[in-house]
PDB file of N, CA and C in Angstrom:
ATOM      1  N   UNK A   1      89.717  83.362  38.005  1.00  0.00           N
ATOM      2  CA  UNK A   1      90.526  82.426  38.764  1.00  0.00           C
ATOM      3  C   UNK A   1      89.697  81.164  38.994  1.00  0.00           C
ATOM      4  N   UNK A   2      90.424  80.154  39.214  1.00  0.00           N
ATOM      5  CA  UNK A   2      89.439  78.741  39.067  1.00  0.00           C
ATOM      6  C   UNK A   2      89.264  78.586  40.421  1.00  0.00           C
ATOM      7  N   UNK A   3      88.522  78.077  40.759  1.00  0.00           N
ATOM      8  CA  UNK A   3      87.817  77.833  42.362  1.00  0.00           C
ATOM      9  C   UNK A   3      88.526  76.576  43.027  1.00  0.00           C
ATOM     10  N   UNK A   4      89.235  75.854  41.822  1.00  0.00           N
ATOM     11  CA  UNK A   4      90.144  74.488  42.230  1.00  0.00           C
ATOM     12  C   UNK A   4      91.242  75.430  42.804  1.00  0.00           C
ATOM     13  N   UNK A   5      91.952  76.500  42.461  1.00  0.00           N
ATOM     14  CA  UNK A   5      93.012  77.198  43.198  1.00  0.00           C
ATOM     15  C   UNK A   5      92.774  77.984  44.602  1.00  0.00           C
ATOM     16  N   UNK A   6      91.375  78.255  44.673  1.00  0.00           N
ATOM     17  CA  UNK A   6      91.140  78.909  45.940  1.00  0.00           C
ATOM     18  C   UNK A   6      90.690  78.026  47.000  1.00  0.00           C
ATOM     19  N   UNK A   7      90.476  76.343  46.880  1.00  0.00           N
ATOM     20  CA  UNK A   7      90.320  75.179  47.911  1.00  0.00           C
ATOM     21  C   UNK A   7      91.488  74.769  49.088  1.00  0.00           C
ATOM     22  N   UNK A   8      91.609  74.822  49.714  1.00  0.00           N
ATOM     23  CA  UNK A   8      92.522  74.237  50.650  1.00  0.00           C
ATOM     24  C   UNK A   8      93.277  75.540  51.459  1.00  0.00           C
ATOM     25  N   UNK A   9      92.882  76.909  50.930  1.00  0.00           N
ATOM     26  CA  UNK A   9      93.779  78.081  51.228  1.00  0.00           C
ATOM     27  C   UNK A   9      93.538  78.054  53.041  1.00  0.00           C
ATOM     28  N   UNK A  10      92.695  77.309  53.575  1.00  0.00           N
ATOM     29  CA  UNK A  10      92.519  77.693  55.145  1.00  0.00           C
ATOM     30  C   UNK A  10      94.110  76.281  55.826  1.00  0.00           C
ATOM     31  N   UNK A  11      94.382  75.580  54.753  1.00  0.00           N
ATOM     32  CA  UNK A  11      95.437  75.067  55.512  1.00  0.00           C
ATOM     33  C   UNK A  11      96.529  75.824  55.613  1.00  0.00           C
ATOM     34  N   UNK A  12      97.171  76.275  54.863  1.00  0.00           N
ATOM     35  CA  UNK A  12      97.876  77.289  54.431  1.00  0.00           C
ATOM     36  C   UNK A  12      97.455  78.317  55.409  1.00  0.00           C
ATOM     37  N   UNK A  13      96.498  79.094  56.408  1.00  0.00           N
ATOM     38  CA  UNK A  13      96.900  79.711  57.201  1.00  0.00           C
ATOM     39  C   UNK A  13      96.358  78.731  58.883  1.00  0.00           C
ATOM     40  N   UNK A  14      96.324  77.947  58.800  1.00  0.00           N
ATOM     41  CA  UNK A  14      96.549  77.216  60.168  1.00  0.00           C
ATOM     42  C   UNK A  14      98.013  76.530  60.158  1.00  0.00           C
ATOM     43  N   UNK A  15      98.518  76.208  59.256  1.00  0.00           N
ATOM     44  CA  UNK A  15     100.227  76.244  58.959  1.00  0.00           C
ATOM     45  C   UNK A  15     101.359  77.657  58.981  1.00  0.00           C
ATOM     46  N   UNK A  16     100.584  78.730  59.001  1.00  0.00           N
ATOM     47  CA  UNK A  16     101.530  79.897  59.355  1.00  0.00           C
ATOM     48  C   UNK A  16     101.043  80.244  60.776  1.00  0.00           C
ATOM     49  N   UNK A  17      99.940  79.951  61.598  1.00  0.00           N
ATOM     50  CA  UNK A  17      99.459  80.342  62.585  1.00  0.00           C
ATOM     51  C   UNK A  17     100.297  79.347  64.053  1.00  0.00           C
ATOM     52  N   UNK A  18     100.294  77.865  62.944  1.00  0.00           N
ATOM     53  CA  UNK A  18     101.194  77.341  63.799  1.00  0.00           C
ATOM     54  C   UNK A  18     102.621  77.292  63.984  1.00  0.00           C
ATOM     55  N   UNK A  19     102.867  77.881  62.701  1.00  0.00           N
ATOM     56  CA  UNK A  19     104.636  78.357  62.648  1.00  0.00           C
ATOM     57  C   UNK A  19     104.299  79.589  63.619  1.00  0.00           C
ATOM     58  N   UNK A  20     103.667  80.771  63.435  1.00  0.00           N
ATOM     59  CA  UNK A  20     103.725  81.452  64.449  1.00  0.00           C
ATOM     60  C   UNK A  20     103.602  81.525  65.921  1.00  0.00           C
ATOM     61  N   UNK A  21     103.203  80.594  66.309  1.00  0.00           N
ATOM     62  CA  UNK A  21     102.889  80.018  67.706  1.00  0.00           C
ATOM     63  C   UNK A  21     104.177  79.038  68.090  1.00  0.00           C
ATOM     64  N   UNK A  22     105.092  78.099  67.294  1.00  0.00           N
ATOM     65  CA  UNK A  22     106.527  77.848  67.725  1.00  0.00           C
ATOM     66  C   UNK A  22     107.482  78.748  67.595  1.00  0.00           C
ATOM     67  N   UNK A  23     106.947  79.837  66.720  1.00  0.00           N
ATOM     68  CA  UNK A  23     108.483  80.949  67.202  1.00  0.00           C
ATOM     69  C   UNK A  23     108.427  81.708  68.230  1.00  0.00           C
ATOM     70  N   UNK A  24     106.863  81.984  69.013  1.00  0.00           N
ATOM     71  CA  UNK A  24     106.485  82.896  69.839  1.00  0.00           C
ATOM     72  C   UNK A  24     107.180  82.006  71.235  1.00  0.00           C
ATOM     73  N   UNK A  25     106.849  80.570  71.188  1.00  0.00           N
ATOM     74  CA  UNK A  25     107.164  79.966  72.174  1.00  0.00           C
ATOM     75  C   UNK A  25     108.966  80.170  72.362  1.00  0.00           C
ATOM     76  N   UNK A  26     109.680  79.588  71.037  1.00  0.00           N
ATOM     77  CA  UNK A  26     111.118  79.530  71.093  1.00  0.00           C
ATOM     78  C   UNK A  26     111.085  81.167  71.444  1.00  0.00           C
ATOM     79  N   UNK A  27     111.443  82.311  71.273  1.00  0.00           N
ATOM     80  CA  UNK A  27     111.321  83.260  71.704  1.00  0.00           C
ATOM     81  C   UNK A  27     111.466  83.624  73.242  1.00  0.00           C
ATOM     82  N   UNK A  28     109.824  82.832  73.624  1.00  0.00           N
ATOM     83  CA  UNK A  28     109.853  82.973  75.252  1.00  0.00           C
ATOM     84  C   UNK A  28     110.799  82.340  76.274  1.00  0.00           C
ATOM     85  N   UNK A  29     111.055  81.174  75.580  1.00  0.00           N
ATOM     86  CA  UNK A  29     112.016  80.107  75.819  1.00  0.00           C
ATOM     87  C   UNK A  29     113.404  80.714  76.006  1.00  0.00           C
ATOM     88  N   UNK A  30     114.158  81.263  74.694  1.00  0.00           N
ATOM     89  CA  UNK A  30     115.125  82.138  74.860  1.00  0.00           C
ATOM     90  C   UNK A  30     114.900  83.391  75.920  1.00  0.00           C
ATOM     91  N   UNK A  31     114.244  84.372  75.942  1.00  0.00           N
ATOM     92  CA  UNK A  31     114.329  85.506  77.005  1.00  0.00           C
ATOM     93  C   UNK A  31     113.636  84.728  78.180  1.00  0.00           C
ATOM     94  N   UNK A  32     113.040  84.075  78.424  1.00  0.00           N
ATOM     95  CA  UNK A  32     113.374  83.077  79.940  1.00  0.00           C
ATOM     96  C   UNK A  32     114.781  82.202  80.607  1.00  0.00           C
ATOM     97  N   UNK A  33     115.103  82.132  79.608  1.00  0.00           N
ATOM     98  CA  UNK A  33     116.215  81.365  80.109  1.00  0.00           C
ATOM     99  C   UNK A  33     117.400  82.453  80.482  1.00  0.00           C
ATOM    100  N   UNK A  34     117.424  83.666  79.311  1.00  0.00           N
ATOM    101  CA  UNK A  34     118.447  84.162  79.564  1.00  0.00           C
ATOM    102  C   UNK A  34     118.311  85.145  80.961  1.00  0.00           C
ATOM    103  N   UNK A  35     116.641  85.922  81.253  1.00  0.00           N
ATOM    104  CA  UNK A  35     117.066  86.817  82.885  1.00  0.00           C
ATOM    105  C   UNK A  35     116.775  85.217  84.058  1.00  0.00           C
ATOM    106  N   UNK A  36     116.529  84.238  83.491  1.00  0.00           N
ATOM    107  CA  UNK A  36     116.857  83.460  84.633  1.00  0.00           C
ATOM    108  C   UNK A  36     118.108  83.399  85.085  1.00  0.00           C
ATOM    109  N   UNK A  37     119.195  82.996  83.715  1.00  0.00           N
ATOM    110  CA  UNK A  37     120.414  82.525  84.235  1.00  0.00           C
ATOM    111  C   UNK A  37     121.069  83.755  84.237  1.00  0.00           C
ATOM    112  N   UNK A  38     120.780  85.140  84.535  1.00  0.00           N
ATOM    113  CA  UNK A  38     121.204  86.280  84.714  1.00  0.00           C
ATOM    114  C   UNK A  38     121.671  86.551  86.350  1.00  0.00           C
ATOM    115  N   UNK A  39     120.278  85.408  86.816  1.00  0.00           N
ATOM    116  CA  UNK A  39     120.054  85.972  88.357  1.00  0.00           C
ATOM    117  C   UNK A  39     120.485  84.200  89.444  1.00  0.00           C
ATOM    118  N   UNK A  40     120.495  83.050  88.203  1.00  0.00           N
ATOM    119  CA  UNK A  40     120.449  81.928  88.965  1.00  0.00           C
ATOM    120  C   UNK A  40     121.893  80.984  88.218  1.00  0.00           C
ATOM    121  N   UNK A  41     122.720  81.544  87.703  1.00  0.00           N
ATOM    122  CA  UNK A  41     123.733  80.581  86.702  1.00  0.00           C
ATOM    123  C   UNK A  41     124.907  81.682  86.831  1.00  0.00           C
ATOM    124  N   UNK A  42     125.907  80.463  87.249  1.00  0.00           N
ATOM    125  CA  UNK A  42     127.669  81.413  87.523  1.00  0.00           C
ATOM    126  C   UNK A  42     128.069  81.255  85.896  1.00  0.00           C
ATOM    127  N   UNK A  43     127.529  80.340  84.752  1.00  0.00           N
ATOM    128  CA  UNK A  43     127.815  80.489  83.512  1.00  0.00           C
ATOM    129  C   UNK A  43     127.268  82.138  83.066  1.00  0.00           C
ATOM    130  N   UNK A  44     127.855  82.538  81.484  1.00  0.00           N
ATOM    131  CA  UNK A  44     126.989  84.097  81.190  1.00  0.00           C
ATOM    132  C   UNK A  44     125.681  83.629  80.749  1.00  0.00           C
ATOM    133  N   UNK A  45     124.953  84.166  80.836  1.00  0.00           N
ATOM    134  CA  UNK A  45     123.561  84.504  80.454  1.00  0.00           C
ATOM    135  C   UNK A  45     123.637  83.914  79.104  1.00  0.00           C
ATOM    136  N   UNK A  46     124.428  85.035  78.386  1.00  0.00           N
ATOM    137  CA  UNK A  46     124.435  84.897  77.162  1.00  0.00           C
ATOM    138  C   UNK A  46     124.504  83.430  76.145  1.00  0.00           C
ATOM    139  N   UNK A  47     125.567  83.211  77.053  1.00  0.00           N
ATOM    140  CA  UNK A  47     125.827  81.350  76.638  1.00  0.00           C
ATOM    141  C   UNK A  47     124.664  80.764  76.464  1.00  0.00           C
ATOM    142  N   UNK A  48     123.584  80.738  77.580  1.00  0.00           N
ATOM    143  CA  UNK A  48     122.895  80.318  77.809  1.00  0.00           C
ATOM    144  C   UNK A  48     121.338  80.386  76.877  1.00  0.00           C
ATOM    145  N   UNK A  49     121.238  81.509  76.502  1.00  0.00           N
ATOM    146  CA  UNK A  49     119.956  82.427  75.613  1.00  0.00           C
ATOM    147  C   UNK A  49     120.809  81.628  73.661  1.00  0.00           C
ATOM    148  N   UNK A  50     121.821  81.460  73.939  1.00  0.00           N
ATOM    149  CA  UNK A  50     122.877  80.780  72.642  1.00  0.00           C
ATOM    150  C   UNK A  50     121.857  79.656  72.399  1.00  0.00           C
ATOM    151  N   UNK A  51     122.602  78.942  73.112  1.00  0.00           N
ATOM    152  CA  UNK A  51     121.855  77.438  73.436  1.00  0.00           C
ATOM    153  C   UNK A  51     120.681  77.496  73.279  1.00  0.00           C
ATOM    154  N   UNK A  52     120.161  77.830  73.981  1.00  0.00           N
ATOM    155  CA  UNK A  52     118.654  78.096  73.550  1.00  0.00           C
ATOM    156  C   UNK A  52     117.848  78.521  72.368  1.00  0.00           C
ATOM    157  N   UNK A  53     118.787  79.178  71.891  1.00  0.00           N
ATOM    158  CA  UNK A  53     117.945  79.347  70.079  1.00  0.00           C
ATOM    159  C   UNK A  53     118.562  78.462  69.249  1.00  0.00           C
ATOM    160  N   UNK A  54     119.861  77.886  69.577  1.00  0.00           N
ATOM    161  CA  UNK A  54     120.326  76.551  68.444  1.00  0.00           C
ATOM    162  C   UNK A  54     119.317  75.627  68.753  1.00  0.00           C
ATOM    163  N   UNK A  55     119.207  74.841  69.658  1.00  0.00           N
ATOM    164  CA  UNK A  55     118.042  74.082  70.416  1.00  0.00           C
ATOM    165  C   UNK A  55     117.373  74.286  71.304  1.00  0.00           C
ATOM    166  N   UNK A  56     116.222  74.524  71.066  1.00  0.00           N
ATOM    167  CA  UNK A  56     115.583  75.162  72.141  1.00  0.00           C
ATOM    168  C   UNK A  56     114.840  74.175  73.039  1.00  0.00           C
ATOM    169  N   UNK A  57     114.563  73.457  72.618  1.00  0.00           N
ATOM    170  CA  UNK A  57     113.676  72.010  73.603  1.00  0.00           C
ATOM    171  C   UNK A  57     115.000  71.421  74.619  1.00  0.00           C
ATOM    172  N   UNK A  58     116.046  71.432  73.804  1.00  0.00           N
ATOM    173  CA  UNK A  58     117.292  70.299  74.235  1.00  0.00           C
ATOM    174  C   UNK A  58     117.749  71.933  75.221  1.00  0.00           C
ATOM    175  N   UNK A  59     117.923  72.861  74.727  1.00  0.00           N
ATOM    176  CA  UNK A  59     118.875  74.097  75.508  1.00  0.00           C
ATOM    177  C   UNK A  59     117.978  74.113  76.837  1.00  0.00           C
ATOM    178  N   UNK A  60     116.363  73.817  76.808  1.00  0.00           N
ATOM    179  CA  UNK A  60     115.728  74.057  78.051  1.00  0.00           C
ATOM    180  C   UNK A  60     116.006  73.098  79.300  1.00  0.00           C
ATOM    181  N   UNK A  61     116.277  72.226  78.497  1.00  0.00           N
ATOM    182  CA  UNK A  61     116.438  70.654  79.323  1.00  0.00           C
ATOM    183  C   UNK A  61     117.661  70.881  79.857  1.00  0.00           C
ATOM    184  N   UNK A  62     118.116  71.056  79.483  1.00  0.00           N
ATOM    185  CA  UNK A  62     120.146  71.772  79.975  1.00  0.00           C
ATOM    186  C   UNK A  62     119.927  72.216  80.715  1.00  0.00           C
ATOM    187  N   UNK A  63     119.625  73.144  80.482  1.00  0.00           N
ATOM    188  CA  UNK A  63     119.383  74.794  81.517  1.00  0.00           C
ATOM    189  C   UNK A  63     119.023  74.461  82.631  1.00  0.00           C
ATOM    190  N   UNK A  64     117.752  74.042  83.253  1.00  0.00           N
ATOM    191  CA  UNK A  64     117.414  73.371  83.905  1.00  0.00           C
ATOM    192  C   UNK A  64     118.284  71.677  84.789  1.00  0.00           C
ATOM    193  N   UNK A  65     118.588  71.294  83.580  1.00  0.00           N
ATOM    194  CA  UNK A  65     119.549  70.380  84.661  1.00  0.00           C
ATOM    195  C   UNK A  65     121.016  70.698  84.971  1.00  0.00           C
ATOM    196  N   UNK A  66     121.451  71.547  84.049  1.00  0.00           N
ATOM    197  CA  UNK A  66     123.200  71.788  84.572  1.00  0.00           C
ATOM    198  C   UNK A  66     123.024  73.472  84.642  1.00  0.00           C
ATOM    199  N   UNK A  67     122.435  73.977  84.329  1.00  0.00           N
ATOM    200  CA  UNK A  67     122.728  75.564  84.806  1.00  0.00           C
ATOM    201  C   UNK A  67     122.103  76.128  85.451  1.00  0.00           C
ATOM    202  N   UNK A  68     120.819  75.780  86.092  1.00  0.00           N
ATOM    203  CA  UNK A  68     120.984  76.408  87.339  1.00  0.00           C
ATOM    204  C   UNK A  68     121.224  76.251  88.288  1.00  0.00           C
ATOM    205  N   UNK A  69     122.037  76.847  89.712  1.00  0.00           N
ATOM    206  CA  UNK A  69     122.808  77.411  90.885  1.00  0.00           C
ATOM    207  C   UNK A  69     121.148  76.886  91.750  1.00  0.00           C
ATOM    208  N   UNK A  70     121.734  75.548  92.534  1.00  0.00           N
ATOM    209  CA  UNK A  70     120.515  75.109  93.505  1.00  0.00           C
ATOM    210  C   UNK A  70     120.665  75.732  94.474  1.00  0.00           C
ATOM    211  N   UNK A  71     119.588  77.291  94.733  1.00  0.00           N
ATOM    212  CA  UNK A  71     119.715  77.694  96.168  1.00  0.00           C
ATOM    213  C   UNK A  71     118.958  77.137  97.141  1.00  0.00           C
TER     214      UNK A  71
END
């Protein structure tokens, strides 16, 4: 194998390490939002955990300004 094909292979895993680190986040993002608005939103949960995996930056920003119940 030529040594020109085995150069650059460490980008290639700091590019899956960082794909893995935005799905871990979207993830947390979704199951936060959804037992929040389980316990703090007259909308369903579910709606809500929706939103959140179509857009998850924009679904958090929502969530936070129109769905949750100000006690």
């Amino acid at each position: 194998m030529s040594p020109i094909l085995l150069q650059g292979g460490g980008a290639g895993v700091l590019f899956l390490l960082f794909g893995l680190l935005v799905f871990l986040v979207q993830i947390g993002i979704i199951v936060w939002i959804y037992s929040d608005a389980q316990q703090r939103s007259d909308q369903p949960a579910f709606l809500w955990a929706i939103v959140a995996f179509l857009a998850p930056l924009l679904g958090l920003v929502l969530y936070l300004i129109i769905g949750r119940n100000q006690y």
